[in-house]
C-alpha atoms as a PDB file:
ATOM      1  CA  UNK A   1       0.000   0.000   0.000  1.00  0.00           C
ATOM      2  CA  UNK A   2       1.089   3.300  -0.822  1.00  0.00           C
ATOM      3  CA  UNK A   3       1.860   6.373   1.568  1.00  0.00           C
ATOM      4  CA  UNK A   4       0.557   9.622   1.581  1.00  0.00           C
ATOM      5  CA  UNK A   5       1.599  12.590   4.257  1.00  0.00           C
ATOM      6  CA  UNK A   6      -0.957  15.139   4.595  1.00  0.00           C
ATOM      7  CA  UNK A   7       0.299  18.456   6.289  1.00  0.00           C
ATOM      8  CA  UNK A   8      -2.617  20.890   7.330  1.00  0.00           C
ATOM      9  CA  UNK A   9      -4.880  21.488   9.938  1.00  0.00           C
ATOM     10  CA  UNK A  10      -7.276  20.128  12.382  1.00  0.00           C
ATOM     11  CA  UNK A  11     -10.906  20.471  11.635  1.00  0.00           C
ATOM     12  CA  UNK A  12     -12.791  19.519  15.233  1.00  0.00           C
ATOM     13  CA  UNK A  13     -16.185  18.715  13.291  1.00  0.00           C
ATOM     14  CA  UNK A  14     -14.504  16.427  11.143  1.00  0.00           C
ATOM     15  CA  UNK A  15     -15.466  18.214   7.672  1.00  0.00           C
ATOM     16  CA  UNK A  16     -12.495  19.187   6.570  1.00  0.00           C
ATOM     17  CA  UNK A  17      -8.582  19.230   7.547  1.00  0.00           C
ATOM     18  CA  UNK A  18      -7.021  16.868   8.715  1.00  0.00           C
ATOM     19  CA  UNK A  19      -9.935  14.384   9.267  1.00  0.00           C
ATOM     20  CA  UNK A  20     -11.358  14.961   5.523  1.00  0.00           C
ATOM     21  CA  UNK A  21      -8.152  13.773   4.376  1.00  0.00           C
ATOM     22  CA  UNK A  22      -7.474  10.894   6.490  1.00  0.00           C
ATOM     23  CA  UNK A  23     -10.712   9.345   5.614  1.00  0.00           C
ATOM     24  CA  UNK A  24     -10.627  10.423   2.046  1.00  0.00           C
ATOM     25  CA  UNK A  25      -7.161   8.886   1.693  1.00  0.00           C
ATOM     26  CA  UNK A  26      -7.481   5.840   3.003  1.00  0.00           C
ATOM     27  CA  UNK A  27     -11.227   5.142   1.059  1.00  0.00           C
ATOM     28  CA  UNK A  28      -9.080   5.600  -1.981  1.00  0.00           C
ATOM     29  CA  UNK A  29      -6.967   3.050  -0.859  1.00  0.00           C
ATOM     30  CA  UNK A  30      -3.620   4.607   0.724  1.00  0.00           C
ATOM     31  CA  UNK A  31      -2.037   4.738   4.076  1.00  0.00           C
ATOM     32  CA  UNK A  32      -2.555   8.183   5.462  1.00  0.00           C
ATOM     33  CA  UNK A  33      -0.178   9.711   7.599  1.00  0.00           C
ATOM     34  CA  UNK A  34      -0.595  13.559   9.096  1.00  0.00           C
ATOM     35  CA  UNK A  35       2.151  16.234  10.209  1.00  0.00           C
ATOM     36  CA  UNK A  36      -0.768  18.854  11.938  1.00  0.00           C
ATOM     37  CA  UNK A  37       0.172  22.302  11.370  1.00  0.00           C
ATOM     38  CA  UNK A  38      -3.500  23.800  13.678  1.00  0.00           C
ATOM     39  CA  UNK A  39      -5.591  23.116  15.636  1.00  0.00           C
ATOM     40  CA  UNK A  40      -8.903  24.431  14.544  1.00  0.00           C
ATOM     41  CA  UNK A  41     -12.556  25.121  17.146  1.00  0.00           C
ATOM     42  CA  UNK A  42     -15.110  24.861  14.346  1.00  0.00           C
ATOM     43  CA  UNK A  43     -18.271  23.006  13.195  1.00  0.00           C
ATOM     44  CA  UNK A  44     -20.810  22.430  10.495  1.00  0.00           C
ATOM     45  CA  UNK A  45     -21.505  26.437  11.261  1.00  0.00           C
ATOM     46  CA  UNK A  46     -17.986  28.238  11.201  1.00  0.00           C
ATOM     47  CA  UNK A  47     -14.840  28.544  12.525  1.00  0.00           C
ATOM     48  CA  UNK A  48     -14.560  29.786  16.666  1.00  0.00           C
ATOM     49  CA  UNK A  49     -11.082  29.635  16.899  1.00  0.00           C
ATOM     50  CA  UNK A  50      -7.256  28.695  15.518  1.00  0.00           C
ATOM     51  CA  UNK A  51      -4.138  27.834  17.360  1.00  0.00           C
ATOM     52  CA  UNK A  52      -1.218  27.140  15.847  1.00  0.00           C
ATOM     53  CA  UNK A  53       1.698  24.520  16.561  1.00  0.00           C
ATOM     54  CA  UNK A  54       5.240  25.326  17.501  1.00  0.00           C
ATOM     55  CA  UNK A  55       7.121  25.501  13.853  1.00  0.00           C
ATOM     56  CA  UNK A  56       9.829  22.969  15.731  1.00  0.00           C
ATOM     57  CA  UNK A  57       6.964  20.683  16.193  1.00  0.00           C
ATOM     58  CA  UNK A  58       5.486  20.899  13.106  1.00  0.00           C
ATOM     59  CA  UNK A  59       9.524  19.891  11.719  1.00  0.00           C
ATOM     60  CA  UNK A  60       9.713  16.930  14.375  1.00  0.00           C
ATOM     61  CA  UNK A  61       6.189  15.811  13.007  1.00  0.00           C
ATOM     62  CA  UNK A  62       7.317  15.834   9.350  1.00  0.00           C
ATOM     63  CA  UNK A  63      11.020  14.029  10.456  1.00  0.00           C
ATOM     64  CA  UNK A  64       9.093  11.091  12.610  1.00  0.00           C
ATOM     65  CA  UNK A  65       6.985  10.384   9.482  1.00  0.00           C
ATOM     66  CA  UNK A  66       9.748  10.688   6.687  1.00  0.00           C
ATOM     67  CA  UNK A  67      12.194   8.421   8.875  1.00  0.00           C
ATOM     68  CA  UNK A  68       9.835   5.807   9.357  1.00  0.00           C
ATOM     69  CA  UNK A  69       6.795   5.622   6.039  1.00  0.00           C
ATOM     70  CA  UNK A  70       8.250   7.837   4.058  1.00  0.00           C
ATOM     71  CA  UNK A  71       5.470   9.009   1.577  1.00  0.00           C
ATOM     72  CA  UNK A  72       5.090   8.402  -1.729  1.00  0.00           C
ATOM     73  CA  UNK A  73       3.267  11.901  -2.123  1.00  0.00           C
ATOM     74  CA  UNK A  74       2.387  15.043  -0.119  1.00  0.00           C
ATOM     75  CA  UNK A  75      -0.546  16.976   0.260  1.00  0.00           C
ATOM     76  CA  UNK A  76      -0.315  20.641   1.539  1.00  0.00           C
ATOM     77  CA  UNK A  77      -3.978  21.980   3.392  1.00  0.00           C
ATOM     78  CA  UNK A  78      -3.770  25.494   5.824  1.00  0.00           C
ATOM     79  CA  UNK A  79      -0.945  26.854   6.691  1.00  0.00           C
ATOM     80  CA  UNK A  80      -1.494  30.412   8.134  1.00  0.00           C
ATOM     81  CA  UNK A  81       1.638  31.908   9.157  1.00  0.00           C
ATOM     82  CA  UNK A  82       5.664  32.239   7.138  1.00  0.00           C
ATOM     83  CA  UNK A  83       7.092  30.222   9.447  1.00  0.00           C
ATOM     84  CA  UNK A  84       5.416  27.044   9.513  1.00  0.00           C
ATOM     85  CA  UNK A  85       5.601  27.406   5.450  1.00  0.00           C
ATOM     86  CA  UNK A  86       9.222  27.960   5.594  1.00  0.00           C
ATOM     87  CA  UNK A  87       9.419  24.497   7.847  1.00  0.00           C
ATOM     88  CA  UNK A  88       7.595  22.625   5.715  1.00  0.00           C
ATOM     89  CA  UNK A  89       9.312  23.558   2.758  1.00  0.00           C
ATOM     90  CA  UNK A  90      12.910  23.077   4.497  1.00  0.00           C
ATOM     91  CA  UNK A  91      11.915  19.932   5.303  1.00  0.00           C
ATOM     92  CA  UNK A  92      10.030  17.935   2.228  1.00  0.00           C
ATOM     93  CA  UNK A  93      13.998  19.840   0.733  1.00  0.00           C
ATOM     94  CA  UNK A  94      15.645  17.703   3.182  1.00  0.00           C
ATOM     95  CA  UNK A  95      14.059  14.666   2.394  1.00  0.00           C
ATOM     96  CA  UNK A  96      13.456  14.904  -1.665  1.00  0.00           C
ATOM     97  CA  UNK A  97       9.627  14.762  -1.401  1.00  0.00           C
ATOM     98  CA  UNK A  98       8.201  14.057  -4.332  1.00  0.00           C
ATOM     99  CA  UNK A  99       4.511  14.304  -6.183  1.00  0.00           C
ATOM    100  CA  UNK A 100       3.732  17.224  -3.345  1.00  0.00           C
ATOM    101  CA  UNK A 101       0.043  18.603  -3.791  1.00  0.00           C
ATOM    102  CA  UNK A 102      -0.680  22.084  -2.568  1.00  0.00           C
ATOM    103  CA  UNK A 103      -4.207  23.341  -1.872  1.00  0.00           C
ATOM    104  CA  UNK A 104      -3.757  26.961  -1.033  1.00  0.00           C
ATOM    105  CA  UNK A 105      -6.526  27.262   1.705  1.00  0.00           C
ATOM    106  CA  UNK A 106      -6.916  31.045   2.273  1.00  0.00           C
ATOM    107  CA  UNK A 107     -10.326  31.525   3.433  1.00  0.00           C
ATOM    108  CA  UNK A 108     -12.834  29.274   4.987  1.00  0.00           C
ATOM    109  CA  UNK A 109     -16.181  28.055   3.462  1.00  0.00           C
ATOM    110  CA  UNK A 110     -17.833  29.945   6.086  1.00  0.00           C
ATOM    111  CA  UNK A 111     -15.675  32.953   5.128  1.00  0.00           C
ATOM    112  CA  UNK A 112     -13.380  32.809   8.131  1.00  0.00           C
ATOM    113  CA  UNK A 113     -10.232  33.728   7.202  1.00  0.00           C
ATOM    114  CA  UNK A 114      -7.099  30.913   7.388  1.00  0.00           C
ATOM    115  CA  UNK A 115      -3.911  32.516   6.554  1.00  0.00           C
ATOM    116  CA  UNK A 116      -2.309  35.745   7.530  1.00  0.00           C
ATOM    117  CA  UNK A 117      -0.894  38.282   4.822  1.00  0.00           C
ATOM    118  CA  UNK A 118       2.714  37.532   5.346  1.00  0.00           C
ATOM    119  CA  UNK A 119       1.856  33.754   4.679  1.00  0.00           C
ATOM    120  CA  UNK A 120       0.983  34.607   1.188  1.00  0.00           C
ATOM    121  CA  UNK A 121       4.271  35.620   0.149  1.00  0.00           C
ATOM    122  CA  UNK A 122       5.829  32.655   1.837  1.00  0.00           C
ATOM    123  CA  UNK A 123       3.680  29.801  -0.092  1.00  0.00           C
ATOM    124  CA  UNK A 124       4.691  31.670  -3.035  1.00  0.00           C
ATOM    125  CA  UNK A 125       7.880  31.910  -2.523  1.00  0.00           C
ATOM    126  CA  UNK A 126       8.659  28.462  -0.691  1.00  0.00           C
ATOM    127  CA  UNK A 127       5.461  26.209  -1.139  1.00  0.00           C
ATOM    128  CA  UNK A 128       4.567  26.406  -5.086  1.00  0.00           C
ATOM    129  CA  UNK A 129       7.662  26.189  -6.554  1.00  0.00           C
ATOM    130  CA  UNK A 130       8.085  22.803  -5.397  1.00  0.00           C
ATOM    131  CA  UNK A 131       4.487  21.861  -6.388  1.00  0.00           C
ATOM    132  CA  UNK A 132       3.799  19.008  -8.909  1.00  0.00           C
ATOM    133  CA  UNK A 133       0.800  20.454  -8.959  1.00  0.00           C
ATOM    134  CA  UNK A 134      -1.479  23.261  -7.275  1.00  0.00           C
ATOM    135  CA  UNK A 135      -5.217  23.503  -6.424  1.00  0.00           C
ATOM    136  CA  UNK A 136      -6.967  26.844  -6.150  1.00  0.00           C
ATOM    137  CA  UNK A 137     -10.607  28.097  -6.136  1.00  0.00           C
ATOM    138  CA  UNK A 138     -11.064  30.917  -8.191  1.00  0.00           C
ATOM    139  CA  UNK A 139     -10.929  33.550  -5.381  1.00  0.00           C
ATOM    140  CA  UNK A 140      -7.550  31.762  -4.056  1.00  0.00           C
ATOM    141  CA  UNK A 141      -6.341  32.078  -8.215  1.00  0.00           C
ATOM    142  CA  UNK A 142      -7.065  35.824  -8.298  1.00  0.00           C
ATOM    143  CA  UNK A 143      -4.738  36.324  -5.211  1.00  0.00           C
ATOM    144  CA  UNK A 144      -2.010  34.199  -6.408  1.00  0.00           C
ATOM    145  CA  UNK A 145      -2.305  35.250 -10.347  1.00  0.00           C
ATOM    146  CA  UNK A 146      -3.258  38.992  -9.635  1.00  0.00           C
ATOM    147  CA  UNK A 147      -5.967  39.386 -11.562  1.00  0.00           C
ATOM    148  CA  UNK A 148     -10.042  39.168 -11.913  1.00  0.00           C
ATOM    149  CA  UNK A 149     -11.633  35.841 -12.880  1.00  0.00           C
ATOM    150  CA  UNK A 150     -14.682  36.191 -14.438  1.00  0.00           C
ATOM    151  CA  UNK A 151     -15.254  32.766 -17.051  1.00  0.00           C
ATOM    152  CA  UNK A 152     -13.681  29.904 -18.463  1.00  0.00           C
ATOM    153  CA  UNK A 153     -11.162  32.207 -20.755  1.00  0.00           C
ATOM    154  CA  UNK A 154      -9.914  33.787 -17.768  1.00  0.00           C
ATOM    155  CA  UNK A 155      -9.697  30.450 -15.630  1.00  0.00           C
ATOM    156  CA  UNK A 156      -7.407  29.000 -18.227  1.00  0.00           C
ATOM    157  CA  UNK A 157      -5.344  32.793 -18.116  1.00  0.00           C
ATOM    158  CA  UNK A 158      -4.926  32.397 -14.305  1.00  0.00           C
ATOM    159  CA  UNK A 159      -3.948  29.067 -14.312  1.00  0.00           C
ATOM    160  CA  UNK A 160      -1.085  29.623 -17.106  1.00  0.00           C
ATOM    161  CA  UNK A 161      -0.050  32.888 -15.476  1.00  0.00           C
ATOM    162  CA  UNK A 162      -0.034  30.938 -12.031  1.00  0.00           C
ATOM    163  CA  UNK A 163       2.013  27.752 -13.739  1.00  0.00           C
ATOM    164  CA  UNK A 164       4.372  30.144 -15.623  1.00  0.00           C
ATOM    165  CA  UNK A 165       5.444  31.756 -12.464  1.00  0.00           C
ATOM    166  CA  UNK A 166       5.912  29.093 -10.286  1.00  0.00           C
ATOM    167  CA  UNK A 167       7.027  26.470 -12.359  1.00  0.00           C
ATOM    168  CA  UNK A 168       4.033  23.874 -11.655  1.00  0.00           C
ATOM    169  CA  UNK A 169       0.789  22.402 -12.926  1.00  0.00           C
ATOM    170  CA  UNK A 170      -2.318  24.175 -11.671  1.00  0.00           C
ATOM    171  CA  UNK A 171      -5.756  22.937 -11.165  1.00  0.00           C
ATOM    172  CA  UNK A 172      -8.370  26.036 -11.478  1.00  0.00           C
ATOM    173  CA  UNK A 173     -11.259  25.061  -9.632  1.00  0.00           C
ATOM    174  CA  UNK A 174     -14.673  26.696 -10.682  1.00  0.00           C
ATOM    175  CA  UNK A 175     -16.997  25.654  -8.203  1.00  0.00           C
ATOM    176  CA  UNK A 176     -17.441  29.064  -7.470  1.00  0.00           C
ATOM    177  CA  UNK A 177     -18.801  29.528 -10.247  1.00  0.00           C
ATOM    178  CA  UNK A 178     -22.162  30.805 -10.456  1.00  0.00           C
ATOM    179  CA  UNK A 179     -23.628  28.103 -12.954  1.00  0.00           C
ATOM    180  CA  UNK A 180     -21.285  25.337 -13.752  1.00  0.00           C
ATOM    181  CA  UNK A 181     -18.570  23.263 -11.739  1.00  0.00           C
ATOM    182  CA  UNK A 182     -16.121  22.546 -13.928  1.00  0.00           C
ATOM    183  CA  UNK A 183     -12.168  22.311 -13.386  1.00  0.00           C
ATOM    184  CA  UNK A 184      -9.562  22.809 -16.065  1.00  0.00           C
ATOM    185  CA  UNK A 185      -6.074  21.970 -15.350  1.00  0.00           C
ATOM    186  CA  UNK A 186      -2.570  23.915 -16.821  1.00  0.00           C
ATOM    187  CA  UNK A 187       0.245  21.400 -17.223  1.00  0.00           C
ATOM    188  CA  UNK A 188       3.477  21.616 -19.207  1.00  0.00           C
ATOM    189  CA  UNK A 189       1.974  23.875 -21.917  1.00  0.00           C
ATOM    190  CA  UNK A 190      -1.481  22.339 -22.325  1.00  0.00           C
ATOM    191  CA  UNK A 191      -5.017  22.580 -20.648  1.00  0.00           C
ATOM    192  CA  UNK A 192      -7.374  19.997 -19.425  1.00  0.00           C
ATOM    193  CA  UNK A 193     -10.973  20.434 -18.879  1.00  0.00           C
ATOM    194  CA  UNK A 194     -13.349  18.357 -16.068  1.00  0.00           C
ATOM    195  CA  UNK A 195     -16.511  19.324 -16.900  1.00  0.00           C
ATOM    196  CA  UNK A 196     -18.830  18.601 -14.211  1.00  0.00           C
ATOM    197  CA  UNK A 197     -22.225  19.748 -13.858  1.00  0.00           C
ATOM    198  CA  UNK A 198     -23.718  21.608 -10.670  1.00  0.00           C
ATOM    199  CA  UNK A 199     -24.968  19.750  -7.709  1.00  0.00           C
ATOM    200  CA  UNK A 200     -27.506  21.519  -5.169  1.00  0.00           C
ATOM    201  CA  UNK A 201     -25.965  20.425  -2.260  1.00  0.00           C
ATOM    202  CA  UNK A 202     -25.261  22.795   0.604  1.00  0.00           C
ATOM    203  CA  UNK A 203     -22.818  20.470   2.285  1.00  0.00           C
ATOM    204  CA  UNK A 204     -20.052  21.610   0.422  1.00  0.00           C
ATOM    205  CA  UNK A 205     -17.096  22.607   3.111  1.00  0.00           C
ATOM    206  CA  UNK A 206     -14.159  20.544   2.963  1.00  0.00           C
ATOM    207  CA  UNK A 207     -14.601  19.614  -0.787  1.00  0.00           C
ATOM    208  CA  UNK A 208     -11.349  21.106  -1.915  1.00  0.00           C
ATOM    209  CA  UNK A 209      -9.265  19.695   1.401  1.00  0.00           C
ATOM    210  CA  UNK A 210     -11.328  16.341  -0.613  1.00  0.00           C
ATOM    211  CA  UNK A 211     -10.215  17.021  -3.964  1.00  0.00           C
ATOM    212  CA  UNK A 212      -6.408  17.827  -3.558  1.00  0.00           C
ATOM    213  CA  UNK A 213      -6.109  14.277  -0.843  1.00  0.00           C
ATOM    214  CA  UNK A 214      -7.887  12.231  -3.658  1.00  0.00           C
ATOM    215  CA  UNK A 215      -5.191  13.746  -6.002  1.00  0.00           C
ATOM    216  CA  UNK A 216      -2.738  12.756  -4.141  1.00  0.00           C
ATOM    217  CA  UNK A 217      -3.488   9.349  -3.421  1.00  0.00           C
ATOM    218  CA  UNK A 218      -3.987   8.743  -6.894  1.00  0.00           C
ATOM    219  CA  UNK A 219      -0.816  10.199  -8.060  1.00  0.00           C
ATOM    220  CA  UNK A 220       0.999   8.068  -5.392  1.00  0.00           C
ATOM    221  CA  UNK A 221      -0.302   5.093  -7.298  1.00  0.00           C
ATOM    222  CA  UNK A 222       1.113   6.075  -9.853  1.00  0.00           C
ATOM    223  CA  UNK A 223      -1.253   7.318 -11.792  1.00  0.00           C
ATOM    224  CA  UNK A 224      -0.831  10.413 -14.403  1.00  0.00           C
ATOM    225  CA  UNK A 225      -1.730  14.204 -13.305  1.00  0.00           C
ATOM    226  CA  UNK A 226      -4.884  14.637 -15.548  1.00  0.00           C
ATOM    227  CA  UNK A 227      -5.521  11.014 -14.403  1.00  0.00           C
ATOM    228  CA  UNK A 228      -5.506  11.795 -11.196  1.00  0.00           C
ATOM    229  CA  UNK A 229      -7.635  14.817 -11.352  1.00  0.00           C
ATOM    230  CA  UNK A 230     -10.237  13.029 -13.590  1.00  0.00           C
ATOM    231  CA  UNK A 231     -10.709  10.096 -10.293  1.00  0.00           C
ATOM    232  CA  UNK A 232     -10.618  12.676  -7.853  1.00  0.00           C
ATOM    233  CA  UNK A 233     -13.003  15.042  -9.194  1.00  0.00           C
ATOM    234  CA  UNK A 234     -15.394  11.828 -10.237  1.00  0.00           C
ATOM    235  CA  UNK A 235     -15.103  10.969  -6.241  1.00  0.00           C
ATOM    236  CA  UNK A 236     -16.077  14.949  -5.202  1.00  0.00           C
ATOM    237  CA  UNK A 237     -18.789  14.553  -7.668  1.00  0.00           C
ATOM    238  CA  UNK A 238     -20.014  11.309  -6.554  1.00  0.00           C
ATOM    239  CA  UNK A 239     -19.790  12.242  -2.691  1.00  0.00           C
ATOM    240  CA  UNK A 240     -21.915  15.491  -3.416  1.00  0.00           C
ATOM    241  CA  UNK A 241     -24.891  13.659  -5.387  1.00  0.00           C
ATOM    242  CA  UNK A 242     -25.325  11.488  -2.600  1.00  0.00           C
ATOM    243  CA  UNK A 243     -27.016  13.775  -0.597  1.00  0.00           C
ATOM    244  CA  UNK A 244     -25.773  12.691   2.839  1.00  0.00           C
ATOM    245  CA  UNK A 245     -26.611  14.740   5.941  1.00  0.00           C
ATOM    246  CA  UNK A 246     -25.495  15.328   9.621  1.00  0.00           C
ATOM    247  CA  UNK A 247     -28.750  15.729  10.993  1.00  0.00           C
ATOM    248  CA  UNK A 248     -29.116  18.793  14.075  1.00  0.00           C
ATOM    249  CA  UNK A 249     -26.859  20.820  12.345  1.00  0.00           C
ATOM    250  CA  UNK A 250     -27.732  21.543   8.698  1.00  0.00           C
ATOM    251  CA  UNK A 251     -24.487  23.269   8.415  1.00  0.00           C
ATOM    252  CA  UNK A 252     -22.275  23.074   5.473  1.00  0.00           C
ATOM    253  CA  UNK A 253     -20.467  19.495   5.959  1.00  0.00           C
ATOM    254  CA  UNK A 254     -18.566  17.743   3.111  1.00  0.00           C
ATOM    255  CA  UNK A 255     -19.205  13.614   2.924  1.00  0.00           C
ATOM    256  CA  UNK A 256     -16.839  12.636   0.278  1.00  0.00           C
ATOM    257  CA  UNK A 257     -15.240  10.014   2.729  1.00  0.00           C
ATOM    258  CA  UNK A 258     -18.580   8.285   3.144  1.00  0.00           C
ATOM    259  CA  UNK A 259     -18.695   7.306  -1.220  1.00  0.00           C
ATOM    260  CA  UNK A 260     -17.220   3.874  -0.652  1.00  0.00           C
ATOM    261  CA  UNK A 261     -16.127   1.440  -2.921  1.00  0.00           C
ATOM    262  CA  UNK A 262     -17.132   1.987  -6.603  1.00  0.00           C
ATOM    263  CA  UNK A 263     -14.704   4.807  -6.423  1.00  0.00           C
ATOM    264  CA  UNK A 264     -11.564   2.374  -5.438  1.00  0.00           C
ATOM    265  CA  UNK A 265      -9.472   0.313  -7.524  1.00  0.00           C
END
């Protein structure tokens, strides 16, 4: 069985973080390990409250996972603050980490705002560089390419301007979108659509930490990048049209860890 680290933060209703990936890692069939960068107070409703770990921590995490599993991919949630960037970076540098996924998770479903302004810079500068491949929503794409997003044409602009710059593939998500949810994905010259159509589901938080852990387990079993992106997305999709609910809470709760096995090899 393959190994996936996941490095990002804890989510204390379970939606998204740390426990979306776990679960969505291992249901697509990969051992998934975790280096926790925050702890998170939030539910189905919002986020209360963020505390960060100790950037030595956060290292001795990442070391006790590389000297022992040592991953065959990365995934990269929140990370709100330079330091903790520069860390992680240093560290997947010391230990040649390879097939490292970065979701750039700025702002919360709920609107609750992850990552301080200094951060920015720093997962610029450290973080995407040494991306094989990079995840944004379109309001995460404006910040990192600079400029409005408004359609398809101007998807496939930010995501060439963001590749160009940093040197790695880029997958523009569009479910922010006000009538369509489809992806397309900038890699080594050429685009890729994933057309998807529009699910009215309000349990939508924690579908991108979904997305960019189903990318990486794929691509740590080996499987292409627009291969990857096409299972992934087909899992998102699949977990959405299900329908599932919580119950009492009604909030916005992702359940792509709970679409089981048609979705495995």
């Amino acid at each position: 069985m393959k190994t996936v680290l996941t490095i990002a933060g804890s989510d204390s209703g379970g939606g998204a973080g740390i426990q979306a990936d776990l679960k969505t890692m291992t249901l697509n069939g990969v051992f998934a390990a975790s280096a926790i960068t925050a702890l998170t107070a939030q539910n189905t409703l919002g986020v209360a409250a963020v505390m960060e770990v100790d950037p030595d921590f956060l290292a001795q995490q990442i070391n006790a996972v590389f000297e022992d599993l040592r991953p065959d991919a990365v995934k990269i949630g929140m990370v709100s603050s330079a330091p903790l960037i520069e860390v992680i970076a240093g560290r997947l540098r010391h230990y040649g980490a390879e097939k490292i996924v970065v979701d750039p998770v700025m702002v919360a479903t709920s609107g609750a705002r992850l990552i301080d302004s200094g951060a920015v810079g720093a997962l610029k500068e450290a973080l995407l560089p040494m991306a094989a491949v990079v995840t944004p929503n379109i309001p995460e794409a404006e910040i990192l390419s600079g400029m409005e997003i408004r359609g398809e044409e101007a998807m496939m602009q930010a995501a060439e301007r963001i590749g160009r710059q940093y040197r790695c593939a880029v997958l523009c998500k569009g479910g922010h979108s006000v009538s369509d949810a489809n992806d397309v994905l900038y890699a080594e010259g050429a685009f890729y659509w994933y057309r998807g159509r529009r699910i009215d589901n309000p349990n939508t938080h924690g579908t991108g930490c979904t997305l960019s852990s189903a990318i990486a387990a794929h691509l740590a079993k080996g499987y292409p990048l627009a291969a990857a992106v096409e299972r992934a997305k087909d899992y998102v999709s699949g977990a959405l049209g299900a329908m599932l609910d919580l119950g009492r809470g009604r909030g916005p709760m992702n359940h792509a860890f709970d679409v089981k096995s048609r979705f495995l090899d």
